[in-house]
PDB file of N, CA and C in Angstrom:
ATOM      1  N   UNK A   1      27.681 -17.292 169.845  1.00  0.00           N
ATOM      2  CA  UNK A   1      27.463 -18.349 168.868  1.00  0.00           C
ATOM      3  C   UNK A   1      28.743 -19.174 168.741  1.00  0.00           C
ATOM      4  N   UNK A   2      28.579 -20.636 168.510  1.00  0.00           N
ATOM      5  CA  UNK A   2      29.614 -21.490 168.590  1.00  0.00           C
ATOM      6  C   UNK A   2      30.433 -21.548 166.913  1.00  0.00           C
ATOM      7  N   UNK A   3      31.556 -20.934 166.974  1.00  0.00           N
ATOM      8  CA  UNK A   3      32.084 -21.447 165.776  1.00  0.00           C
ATOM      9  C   UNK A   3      32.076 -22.915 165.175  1.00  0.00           C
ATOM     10  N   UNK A   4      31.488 -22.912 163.825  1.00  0.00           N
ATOM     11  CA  UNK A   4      31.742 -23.997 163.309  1.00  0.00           C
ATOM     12  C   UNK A   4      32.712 -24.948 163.587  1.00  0.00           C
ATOM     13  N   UNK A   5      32.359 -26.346 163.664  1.00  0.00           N
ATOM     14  CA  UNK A   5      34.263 -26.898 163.498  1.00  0.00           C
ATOM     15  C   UNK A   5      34.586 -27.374 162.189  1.00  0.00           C
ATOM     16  N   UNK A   6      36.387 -27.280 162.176  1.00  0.00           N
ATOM     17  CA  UNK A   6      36.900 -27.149 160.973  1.00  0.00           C
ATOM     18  C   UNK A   6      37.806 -28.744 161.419  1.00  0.00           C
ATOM     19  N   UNK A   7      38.089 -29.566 160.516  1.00  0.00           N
ATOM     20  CA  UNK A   7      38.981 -30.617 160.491  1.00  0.00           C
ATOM     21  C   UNK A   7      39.629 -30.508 159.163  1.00  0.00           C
ATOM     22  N   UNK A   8      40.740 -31.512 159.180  1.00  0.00           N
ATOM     23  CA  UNK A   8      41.789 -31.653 158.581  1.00  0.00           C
ATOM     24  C   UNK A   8      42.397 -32.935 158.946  1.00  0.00           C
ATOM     25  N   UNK A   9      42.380 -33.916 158.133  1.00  0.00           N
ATOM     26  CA  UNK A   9      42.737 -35.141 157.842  1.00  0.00           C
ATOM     27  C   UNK A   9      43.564 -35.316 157.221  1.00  0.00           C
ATOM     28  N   UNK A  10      44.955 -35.655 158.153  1.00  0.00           N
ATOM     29  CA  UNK A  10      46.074 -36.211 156.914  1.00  0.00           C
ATOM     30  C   UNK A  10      45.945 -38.012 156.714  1.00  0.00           C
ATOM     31  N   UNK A  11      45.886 -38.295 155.789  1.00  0.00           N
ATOM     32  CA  UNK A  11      45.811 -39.548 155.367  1.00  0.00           C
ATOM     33  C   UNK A  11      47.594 -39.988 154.937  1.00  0.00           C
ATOM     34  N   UNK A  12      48.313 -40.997 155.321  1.00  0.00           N
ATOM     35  CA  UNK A  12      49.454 -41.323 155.018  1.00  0.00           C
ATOM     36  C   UNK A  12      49.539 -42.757 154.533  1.00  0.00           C
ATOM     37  N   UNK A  13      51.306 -42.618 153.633  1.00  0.00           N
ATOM     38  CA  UNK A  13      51.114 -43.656 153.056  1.00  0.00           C
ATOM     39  C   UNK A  13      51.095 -45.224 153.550  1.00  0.00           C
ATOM     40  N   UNK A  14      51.585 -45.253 154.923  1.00  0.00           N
ATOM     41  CA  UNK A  14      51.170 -46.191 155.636  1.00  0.00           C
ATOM     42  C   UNK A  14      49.607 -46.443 155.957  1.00  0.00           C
ATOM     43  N   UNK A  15      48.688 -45.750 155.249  1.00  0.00           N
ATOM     44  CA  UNK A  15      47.192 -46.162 156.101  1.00  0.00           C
ATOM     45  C   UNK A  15      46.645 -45.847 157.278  1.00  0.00           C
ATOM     46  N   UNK A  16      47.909 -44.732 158.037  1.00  0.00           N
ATOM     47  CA  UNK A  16      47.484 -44.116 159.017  1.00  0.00           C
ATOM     48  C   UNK A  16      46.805 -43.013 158.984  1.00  0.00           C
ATOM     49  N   UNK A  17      46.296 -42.324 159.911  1.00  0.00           N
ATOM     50  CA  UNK A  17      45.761 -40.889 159.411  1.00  0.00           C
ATOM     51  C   UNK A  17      46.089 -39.713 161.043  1.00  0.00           C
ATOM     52  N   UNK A  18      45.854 -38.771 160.973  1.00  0.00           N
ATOM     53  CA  UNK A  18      45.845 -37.489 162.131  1.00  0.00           C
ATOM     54  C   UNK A  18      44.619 -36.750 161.495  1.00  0.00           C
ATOM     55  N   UNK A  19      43.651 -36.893 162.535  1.00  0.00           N
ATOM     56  CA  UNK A  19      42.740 -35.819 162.655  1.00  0.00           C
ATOM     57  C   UNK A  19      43.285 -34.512 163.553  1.00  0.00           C
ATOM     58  N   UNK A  20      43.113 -33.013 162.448  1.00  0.00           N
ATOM     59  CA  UNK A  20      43.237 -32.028 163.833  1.00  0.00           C
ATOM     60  C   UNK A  20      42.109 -31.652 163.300  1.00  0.00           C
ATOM     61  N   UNK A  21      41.827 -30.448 164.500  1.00  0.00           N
ATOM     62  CA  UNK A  21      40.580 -29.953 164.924  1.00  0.00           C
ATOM     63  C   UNK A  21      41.507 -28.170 164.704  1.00  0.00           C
ATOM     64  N   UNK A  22      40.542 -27.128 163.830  1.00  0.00           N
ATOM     65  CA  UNK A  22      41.230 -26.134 163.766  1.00  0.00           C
ATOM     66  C   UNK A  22      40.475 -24.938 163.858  1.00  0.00           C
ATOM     67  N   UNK A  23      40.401 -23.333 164.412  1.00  0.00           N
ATOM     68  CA  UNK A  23      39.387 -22.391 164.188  1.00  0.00           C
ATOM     69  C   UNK A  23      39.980 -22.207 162.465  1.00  0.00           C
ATOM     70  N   UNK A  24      38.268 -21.119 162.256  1.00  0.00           N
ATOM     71  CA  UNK A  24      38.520 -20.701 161.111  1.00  0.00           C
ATOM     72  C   UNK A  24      39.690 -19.633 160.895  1.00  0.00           C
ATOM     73  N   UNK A  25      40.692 -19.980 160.056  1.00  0.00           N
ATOM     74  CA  UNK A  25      42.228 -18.974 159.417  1.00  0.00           C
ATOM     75  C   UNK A  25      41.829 -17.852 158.541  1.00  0.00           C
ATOM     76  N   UNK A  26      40.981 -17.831 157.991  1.00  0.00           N
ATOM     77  CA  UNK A  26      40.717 -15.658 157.016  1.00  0.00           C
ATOM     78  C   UNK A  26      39.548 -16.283 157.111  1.00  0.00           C
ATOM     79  N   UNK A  27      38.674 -14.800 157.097  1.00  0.00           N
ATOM     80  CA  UNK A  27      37.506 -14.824 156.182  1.00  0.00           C
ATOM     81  C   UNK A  27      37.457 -14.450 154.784  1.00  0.00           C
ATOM     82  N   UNK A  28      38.692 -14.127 154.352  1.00  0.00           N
ATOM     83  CA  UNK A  28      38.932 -13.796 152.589  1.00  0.00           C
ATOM     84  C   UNK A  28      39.378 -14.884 151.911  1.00  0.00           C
ATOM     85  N   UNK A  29      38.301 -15.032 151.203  1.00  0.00           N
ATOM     86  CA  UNK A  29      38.487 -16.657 150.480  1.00  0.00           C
ATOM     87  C   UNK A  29      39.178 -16.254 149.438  1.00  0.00           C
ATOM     88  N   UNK A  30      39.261 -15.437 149.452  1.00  0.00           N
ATOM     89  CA  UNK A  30      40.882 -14.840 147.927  1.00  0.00           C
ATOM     90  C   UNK A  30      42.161 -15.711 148.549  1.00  0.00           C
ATOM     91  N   UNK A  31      42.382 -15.351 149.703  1.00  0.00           N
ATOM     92  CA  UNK A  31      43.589 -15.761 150.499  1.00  0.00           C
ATOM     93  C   UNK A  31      43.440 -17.266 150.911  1.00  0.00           C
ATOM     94  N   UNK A  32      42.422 -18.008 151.089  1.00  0.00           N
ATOM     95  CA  UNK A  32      42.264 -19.041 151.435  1.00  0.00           C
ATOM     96  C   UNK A  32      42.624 -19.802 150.280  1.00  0.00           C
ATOM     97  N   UNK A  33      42.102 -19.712 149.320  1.00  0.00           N
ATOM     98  CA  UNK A  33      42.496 -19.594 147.743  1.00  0.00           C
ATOM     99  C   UNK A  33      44.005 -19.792 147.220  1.00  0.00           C
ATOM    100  N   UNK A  34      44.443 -18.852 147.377  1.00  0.00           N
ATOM    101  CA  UNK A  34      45.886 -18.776 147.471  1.00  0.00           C
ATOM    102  C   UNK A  34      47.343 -19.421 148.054  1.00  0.00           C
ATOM    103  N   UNK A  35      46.131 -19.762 149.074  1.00  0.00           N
ATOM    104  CA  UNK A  35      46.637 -20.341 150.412  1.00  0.00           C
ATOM    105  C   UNK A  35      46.723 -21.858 149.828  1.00  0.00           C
ATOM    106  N   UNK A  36      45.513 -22.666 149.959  1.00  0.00           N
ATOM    107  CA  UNK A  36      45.693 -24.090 149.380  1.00  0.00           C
ATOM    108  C   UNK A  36      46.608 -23.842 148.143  1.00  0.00           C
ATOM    109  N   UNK A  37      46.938 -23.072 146.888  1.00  0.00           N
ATOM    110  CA  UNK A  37      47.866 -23.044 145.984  1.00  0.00           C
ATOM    111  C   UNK A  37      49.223 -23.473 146.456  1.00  0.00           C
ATOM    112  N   UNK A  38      49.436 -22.657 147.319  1.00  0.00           N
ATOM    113  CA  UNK A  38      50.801 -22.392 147.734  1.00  0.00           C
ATOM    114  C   UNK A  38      51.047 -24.344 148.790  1.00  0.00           C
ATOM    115  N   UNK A  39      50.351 -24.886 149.542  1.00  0.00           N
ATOM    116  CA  UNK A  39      50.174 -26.014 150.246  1.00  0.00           C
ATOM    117  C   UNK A  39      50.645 -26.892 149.327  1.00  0.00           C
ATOM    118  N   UNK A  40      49.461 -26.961 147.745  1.00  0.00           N
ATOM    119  CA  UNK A  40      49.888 -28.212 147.026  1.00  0.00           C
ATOM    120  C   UNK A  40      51.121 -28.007 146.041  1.00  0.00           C
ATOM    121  N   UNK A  41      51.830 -26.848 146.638  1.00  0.00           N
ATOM    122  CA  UNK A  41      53.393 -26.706 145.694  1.00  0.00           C
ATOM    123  C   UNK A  41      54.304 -27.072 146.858  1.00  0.00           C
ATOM    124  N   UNK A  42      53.770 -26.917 147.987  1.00  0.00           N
ATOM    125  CA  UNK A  42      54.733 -27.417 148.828  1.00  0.00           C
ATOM    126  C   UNK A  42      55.657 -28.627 149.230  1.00  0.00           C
ATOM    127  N   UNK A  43      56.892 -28.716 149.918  1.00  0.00           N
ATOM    128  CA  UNK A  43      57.043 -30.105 150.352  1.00  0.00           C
ATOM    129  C   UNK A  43      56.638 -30.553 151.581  1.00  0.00           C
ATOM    130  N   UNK A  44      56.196 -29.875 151.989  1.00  0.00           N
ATOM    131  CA  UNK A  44      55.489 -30.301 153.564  1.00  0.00           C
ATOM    132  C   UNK A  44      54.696 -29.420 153.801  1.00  0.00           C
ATOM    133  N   UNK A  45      53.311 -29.801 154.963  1.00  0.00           N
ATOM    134  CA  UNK A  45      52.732 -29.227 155.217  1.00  0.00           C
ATOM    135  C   UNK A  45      53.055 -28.951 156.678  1.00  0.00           C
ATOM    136  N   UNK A  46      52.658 -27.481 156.886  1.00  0.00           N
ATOM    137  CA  UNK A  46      53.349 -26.637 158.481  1.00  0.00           C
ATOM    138  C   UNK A  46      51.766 -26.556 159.369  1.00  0.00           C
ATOM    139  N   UNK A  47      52.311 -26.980 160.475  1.00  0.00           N
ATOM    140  CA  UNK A  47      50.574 -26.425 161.321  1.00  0.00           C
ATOM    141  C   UNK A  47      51.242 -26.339 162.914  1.00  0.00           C
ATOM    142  N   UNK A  48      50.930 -25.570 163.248  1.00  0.00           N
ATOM    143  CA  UNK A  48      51.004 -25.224 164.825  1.00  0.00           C
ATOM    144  C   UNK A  48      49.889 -26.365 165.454  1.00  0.00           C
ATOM    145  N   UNK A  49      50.305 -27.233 166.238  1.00  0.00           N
ATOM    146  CA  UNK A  49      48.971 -27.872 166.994  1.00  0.00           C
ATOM    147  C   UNK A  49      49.778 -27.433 168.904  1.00  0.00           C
ATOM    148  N   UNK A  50      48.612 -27.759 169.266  1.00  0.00           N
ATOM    149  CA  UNK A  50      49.104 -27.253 171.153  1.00  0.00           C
ATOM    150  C   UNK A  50      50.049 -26.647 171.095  1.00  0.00           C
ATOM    151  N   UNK A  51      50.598 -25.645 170.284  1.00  0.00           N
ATOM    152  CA  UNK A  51      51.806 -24.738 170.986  1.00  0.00           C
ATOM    153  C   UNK A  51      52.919 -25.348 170.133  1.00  0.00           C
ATOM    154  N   UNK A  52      52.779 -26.747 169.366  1.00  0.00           N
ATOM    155  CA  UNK A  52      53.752 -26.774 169.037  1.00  0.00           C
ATOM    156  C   UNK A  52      54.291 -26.641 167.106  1.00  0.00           C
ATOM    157  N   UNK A  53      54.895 -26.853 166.581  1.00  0.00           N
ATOM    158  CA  UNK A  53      55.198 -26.601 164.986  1.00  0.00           C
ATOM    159  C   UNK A  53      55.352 -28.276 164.627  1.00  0.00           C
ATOM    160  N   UNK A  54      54.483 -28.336 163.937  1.00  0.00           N
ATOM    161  CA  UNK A  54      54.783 -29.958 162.972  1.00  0.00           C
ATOM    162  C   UNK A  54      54.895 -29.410 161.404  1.00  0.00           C
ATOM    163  N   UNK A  55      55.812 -30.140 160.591  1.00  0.00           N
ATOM    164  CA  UNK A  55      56.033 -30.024 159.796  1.00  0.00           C
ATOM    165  C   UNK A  55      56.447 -31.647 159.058  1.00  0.00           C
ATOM    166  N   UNK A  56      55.395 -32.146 157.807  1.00  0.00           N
ATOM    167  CA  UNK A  56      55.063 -33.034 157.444  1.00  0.00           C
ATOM    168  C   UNK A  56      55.285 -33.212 156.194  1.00  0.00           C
ATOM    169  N   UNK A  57      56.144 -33.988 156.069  1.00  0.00           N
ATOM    170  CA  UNK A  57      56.599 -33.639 154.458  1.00  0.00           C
ATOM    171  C   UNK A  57      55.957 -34.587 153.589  1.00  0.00           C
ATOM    172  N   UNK A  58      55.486 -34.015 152.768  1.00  0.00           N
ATOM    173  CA  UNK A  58      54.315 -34.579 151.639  1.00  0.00           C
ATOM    174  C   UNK A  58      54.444 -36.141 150.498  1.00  0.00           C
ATOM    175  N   UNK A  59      55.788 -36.390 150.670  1.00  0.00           N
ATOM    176  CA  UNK A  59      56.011 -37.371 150.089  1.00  0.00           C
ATOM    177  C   UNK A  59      55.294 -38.674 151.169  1.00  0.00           C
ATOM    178  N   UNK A  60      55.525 -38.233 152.599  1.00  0.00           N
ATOM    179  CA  UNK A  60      54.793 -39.476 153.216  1.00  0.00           C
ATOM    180  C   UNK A  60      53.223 -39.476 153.517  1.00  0.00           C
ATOM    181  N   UNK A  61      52.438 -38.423 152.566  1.00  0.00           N
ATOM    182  CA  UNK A  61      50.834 -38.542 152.337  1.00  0.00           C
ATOM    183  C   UNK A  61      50.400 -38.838 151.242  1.00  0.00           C
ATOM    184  N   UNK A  62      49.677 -39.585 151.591  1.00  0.00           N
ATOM    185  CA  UNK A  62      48.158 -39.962 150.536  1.00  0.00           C
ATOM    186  C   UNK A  62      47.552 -39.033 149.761  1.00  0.00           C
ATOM    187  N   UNK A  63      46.975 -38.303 150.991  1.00  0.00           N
ATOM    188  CA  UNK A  63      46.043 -37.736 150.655  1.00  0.00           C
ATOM    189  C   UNK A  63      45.873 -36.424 151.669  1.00  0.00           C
ATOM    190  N   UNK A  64      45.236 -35.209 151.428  1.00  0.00           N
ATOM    191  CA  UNK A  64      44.664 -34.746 152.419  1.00  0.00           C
ATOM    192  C   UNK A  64      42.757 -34.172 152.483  1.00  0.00           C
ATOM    193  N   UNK A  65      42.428 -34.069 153.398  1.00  0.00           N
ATOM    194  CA  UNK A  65      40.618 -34.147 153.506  1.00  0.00           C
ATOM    195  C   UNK A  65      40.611 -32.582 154.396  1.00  0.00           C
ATOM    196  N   UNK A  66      40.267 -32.088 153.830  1.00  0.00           N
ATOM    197  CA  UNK A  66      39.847 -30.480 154.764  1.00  0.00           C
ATOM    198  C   UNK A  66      38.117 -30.430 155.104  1.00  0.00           C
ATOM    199  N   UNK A  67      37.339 -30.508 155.884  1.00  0.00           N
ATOM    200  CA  UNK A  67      36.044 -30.138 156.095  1.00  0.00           C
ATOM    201  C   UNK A  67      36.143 -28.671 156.844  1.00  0.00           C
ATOM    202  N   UNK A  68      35.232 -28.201 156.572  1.00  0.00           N
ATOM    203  CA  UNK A  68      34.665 -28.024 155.108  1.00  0.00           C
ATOM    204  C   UNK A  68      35.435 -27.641 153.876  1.00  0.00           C
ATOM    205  N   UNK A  69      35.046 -27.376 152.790  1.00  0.00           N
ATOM    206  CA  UNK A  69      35.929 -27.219 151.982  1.00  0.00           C
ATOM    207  C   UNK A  69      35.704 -25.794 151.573  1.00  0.00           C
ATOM    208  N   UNK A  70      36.442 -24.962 151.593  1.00  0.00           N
ATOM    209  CA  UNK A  70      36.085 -23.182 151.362  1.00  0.00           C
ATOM    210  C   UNK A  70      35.457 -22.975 150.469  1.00  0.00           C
ATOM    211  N   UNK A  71      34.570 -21.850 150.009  1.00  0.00           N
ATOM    212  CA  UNK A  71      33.761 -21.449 149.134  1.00  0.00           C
ATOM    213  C   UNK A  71      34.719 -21.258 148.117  1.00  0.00           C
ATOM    214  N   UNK A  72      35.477 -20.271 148.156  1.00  0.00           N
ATOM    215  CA  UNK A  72      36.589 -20.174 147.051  1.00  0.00           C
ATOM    216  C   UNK A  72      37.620 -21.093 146.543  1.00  0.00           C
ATOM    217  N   UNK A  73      37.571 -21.913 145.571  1.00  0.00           N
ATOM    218  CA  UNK A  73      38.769 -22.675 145.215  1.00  0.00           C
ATOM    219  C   UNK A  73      39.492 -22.621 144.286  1.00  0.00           C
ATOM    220  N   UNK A  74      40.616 -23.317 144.350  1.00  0.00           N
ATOM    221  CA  UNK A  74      41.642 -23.044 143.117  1.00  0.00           C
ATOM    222  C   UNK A  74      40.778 -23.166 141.668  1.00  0.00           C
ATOM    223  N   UNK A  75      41.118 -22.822 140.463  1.00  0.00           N
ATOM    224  CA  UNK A  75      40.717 -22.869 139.406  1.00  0.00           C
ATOM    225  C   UNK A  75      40.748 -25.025 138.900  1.00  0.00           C
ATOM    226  N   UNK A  76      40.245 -24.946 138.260  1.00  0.00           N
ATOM    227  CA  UNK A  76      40.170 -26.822 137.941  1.00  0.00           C
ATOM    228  C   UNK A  76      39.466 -27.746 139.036  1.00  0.00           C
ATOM    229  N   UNK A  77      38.934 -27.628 140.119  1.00  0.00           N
ATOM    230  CA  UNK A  77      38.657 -28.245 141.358  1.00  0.00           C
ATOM    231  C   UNK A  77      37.144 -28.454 140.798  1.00  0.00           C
ATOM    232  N   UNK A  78      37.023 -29.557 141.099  1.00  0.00           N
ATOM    233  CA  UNK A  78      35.688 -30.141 140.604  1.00  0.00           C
ATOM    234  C   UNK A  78      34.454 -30.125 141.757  1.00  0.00           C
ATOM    235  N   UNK A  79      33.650 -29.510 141.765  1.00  0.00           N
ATOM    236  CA  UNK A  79      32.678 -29.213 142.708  1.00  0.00           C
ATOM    237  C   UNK A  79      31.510 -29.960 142.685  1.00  0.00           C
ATOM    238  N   UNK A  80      31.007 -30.221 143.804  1.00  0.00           N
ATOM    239  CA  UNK A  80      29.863 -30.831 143.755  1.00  0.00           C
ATOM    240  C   UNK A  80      29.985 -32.680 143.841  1.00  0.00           C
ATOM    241  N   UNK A  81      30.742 -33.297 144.362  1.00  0.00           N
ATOM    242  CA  UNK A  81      31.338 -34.518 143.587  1.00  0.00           C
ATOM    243  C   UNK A  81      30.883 -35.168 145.110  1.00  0.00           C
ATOM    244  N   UNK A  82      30.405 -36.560 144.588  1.00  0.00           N
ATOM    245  CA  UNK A  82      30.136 -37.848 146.479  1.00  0.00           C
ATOM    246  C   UNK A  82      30.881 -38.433 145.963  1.00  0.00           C
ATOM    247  N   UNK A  83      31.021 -39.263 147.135  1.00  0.00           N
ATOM    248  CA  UNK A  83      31.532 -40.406 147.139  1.00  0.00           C
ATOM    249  C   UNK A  83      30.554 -41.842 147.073  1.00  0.00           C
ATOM    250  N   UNK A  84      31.549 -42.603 146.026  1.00  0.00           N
ATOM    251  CA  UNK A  84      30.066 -43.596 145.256  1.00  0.00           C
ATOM    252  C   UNK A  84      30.737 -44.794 146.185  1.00  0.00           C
ATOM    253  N   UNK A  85      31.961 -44.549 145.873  1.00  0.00           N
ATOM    254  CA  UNK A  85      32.760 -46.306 146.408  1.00  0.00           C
ATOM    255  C   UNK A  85      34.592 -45.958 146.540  1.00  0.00           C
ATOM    256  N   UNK A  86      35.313 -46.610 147.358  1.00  0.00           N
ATOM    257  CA  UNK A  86      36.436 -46.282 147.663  1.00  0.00           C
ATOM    258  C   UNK A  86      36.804 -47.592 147.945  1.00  0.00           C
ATOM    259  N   UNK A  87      38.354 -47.864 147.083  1.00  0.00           N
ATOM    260  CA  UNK A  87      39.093 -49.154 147.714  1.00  0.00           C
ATOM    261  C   UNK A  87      39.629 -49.290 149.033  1.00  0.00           C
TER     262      UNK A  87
END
């Protein structure tokens, strides 16, 4: 069976963006959980792509977009939400 695919969209403050393409990281959404906590205290975000280490420091993003979005989420995260309209 084909694993799902997972993306990750950094959106920056220039209007640019990086799509990666990623397998699934735990199946313990405790840790996944934990995991985004620890990301949005961070100053950069770390990801291995082809072998190599990027490290992206958060003052030059927008935004970031994870598909899908894990079953487990931080406490306050508003669920269930579309998109109506975007500037």
């Amino acid at each position: 069976m084909t694993e799902p695919k997972r993306y990750l969209t950094i959106h920056f403050n220039d209007d640019t963006k990086m799509v990666i393409d990623f397998p699934q990281q735990h199946t313990d959404a405790q840790i996944i959980a934990s995991r985004l906590k620890e990301v949005m205290h961070a100053k950069q975000v770390m990801l291995e792509v082809d072998g190599t280490l990027i490290a992206i420091p958060l003052s030059s993003v927008k935004y970031i977009q994870a598909y899908p979005a894990p079953e487990k989420l931080p406490d306050g995260v508003i669920r269930g939400a579309q998109f109506v309209a975007a500037d």
